[in-house]
N, C-alpha and C. Protein backbone atom coordinates (compact mmCIF):
# COMPACT_ATOMS: atom_id res chain seq x y z
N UNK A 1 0.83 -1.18 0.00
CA UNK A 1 0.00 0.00 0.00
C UNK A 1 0.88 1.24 0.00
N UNK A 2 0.58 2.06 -0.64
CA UNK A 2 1.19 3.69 -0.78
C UNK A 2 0.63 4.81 -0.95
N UNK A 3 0.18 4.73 0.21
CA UNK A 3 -0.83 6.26 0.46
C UNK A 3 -0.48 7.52 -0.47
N UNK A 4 -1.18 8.08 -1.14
CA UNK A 4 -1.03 9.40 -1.52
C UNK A 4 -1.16 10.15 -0.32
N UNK A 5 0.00 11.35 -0.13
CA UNK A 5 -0.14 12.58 0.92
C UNK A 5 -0.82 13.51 -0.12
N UNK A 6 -0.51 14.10 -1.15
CA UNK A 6 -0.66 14.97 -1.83
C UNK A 6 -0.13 15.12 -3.36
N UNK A 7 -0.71 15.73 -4.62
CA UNK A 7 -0.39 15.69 -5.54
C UNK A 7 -0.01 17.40 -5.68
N UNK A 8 0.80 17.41 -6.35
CA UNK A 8 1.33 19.53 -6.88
C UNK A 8 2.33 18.81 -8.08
N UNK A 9 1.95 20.23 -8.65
CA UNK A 9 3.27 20.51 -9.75
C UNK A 9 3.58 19.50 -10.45
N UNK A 10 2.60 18.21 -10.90
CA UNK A 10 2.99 17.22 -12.03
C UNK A 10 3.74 15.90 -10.81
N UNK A 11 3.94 16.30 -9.49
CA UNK A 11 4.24 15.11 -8.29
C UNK A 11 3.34 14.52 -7.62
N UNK A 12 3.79 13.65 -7.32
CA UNK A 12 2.66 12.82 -6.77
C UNK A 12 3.91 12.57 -4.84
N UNK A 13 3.25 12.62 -4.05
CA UNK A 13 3.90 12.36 -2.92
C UNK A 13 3.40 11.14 -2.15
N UNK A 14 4.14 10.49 -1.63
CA UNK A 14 3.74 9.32 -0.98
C UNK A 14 4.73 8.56 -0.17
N UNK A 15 3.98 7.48 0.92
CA UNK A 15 4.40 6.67 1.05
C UNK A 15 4.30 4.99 0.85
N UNK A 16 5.00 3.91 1.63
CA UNK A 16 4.99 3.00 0.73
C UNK A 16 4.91 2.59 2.55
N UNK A 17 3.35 1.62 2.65
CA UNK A 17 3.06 1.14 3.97
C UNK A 17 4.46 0.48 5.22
N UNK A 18 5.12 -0.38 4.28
CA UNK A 18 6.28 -1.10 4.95
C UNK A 18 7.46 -1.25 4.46
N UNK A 19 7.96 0.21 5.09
CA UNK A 19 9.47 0.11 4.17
C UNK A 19 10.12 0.19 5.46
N UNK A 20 10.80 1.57 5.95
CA UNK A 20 11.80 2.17 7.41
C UNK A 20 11.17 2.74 7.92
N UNK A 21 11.26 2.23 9.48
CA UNK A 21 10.64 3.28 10.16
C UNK A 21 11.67 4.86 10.06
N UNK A 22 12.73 4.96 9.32
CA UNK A 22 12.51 6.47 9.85
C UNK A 22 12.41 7.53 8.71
N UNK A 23 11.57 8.59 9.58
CA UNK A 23 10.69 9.46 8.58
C UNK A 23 11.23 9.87 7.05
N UNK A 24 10.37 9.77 6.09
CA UNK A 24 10.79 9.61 4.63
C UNK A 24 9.26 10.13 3.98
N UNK A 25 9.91 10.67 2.69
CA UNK A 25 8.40 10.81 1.87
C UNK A 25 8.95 10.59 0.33
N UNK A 26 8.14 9.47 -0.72
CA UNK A 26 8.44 9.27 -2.05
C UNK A 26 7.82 10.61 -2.84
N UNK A 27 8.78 10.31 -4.12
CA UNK A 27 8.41 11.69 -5.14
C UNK A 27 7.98 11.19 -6.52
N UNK A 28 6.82 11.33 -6.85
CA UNK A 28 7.18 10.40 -8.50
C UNK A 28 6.61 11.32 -9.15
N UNK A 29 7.45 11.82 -10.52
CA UNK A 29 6.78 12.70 -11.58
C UNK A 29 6.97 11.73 -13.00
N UNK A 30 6.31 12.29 -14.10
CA UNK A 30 6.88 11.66 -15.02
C UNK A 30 7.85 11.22 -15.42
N UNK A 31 9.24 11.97 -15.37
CA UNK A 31 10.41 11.57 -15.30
C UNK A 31 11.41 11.02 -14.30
N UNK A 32 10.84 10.36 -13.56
CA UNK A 32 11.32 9.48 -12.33
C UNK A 32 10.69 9.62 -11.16
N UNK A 33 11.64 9.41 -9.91
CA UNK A 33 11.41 9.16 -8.83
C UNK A 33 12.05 9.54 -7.97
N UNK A 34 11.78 10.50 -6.62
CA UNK A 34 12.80 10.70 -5.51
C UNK A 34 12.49 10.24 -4.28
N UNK A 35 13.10 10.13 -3.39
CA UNK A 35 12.77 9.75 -1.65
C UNK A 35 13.86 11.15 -1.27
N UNK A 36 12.88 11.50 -0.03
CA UNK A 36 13.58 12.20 0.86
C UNK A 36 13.47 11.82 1.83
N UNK A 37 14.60 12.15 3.12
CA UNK A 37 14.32 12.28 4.38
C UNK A 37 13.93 13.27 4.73
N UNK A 38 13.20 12.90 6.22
CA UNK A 38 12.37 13.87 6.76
C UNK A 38 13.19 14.41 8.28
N UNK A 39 14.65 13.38 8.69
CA UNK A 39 14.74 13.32 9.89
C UNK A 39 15.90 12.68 9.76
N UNK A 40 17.24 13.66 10.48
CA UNK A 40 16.56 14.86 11.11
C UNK A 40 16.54 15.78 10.36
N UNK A 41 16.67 16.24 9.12
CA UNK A 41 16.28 17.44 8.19
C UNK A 41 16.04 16.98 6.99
N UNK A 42 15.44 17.36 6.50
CA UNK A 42 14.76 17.38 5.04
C UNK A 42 16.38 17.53 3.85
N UNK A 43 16.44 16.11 3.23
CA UNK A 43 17.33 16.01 2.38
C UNK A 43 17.04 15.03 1.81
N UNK A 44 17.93 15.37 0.15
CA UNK A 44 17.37 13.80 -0.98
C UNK A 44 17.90 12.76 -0.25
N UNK A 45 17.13 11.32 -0.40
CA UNK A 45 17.98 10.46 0.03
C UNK A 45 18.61 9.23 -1.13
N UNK A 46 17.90 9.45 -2.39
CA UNK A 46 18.46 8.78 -3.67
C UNK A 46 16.60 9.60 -4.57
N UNK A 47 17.43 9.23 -5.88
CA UNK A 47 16.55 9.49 -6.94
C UNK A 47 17.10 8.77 -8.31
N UNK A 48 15.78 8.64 -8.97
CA UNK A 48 16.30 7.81 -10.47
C UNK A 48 14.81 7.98 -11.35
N UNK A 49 16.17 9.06 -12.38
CA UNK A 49 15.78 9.94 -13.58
C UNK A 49 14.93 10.92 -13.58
N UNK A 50 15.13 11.93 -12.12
CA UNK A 50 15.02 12.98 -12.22
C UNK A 50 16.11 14.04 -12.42
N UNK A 51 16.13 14.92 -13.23
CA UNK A 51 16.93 15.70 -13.91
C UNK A 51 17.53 16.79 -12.26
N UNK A 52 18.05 17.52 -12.45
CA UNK A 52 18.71 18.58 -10.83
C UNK A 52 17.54 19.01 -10.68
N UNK A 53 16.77 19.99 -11.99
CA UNK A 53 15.59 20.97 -11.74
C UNK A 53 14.31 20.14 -11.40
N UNK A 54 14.15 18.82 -11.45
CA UNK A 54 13.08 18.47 -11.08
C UNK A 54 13.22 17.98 -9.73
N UNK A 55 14.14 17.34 -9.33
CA UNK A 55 14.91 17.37 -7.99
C UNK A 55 14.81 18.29 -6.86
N UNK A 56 15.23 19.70 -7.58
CA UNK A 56 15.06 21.02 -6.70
C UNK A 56 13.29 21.16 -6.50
N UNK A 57 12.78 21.20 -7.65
CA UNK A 57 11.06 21.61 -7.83
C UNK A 57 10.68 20.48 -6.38
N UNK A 58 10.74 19.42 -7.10
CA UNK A 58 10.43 18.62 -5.34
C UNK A 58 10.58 18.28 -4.13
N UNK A 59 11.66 19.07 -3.90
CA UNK A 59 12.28 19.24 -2.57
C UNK A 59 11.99 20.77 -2.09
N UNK A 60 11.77 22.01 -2.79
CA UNK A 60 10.94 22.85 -2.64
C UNK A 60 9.32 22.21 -2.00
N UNK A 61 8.86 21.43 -3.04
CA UNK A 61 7.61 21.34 -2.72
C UNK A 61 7.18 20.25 -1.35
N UNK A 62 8.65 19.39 -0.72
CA UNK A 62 8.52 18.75 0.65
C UNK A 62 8.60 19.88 1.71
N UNK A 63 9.77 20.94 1.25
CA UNK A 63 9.91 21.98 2.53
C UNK A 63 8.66 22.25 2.87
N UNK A 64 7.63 23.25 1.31
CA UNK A 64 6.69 23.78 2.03
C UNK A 64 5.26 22.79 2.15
N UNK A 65 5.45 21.72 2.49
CA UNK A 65 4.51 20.93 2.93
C UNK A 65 4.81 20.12 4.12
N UNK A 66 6.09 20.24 4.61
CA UNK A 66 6.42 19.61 5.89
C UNK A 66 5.84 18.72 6.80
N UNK A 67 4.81 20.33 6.81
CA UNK A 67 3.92 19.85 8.15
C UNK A 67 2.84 19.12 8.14
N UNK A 68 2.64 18.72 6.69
CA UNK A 68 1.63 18.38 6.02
C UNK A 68 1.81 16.43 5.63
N UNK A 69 3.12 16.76 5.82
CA UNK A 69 3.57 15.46 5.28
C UNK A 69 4.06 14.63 6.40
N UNK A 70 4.71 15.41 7.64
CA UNK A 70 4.69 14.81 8.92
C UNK A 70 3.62 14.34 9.69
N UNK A 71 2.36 15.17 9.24
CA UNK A 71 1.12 15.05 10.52
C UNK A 71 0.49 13.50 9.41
N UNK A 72 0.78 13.42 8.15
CA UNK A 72 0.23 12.31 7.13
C UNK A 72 0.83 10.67 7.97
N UNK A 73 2.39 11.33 8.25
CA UNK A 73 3.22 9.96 8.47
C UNK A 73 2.85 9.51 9.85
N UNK A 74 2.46 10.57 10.77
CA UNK A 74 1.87 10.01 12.16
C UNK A 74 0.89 9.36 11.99
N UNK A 75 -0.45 9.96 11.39
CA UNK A 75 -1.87 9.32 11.24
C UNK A 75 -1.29 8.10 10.65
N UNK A 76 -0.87 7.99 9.51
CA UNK A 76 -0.48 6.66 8.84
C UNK A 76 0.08 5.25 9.97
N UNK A 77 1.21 5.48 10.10
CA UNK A 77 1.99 4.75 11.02
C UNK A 77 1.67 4.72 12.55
N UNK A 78 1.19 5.83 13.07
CA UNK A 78 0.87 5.90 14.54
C UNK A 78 1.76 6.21 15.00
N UNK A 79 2.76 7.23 14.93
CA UNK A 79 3.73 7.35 15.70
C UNK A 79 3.51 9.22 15.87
């Protein structure tokens, strides 16, 4: 299972029910795929065949959803 948090800007955000517990959010646009961490700061943690600028566009778009994407991973997981 891989909950959608939210869709923007041609991304789709999510997670994937049973992967690590520690905090993470997936990125998928047409041209690939990113994971970030959430913890302890917001950074890529691998990607494949997203270009730098689509990279940047979605890591922009984790900053300003943070809180949005943290309060998703509690309800989800229970933590």
């Amino acid at each position: 299972m891989s909950p959608t948090i939210f869709r923007e800007g041609g991304f789709r955000f999510y997670f994937f029910s049973r992967e690590e517990p520690r905090m993470h959010v997936h990125v998928h646009c047409a041209d690939g795929e990113a994971k970030f961490w959430l913890e302890p700061a917001i950074e890529l943690a691998q990607t494949s065949g997203m270009n730098d600028r689509l990279v940047r566009a979605a890591l922009l778009l984790v900053q300003a959803h943070e809180h949005e994407i943290r309060n998703a991973w509690q309800q989800h997981f229970g933590t």
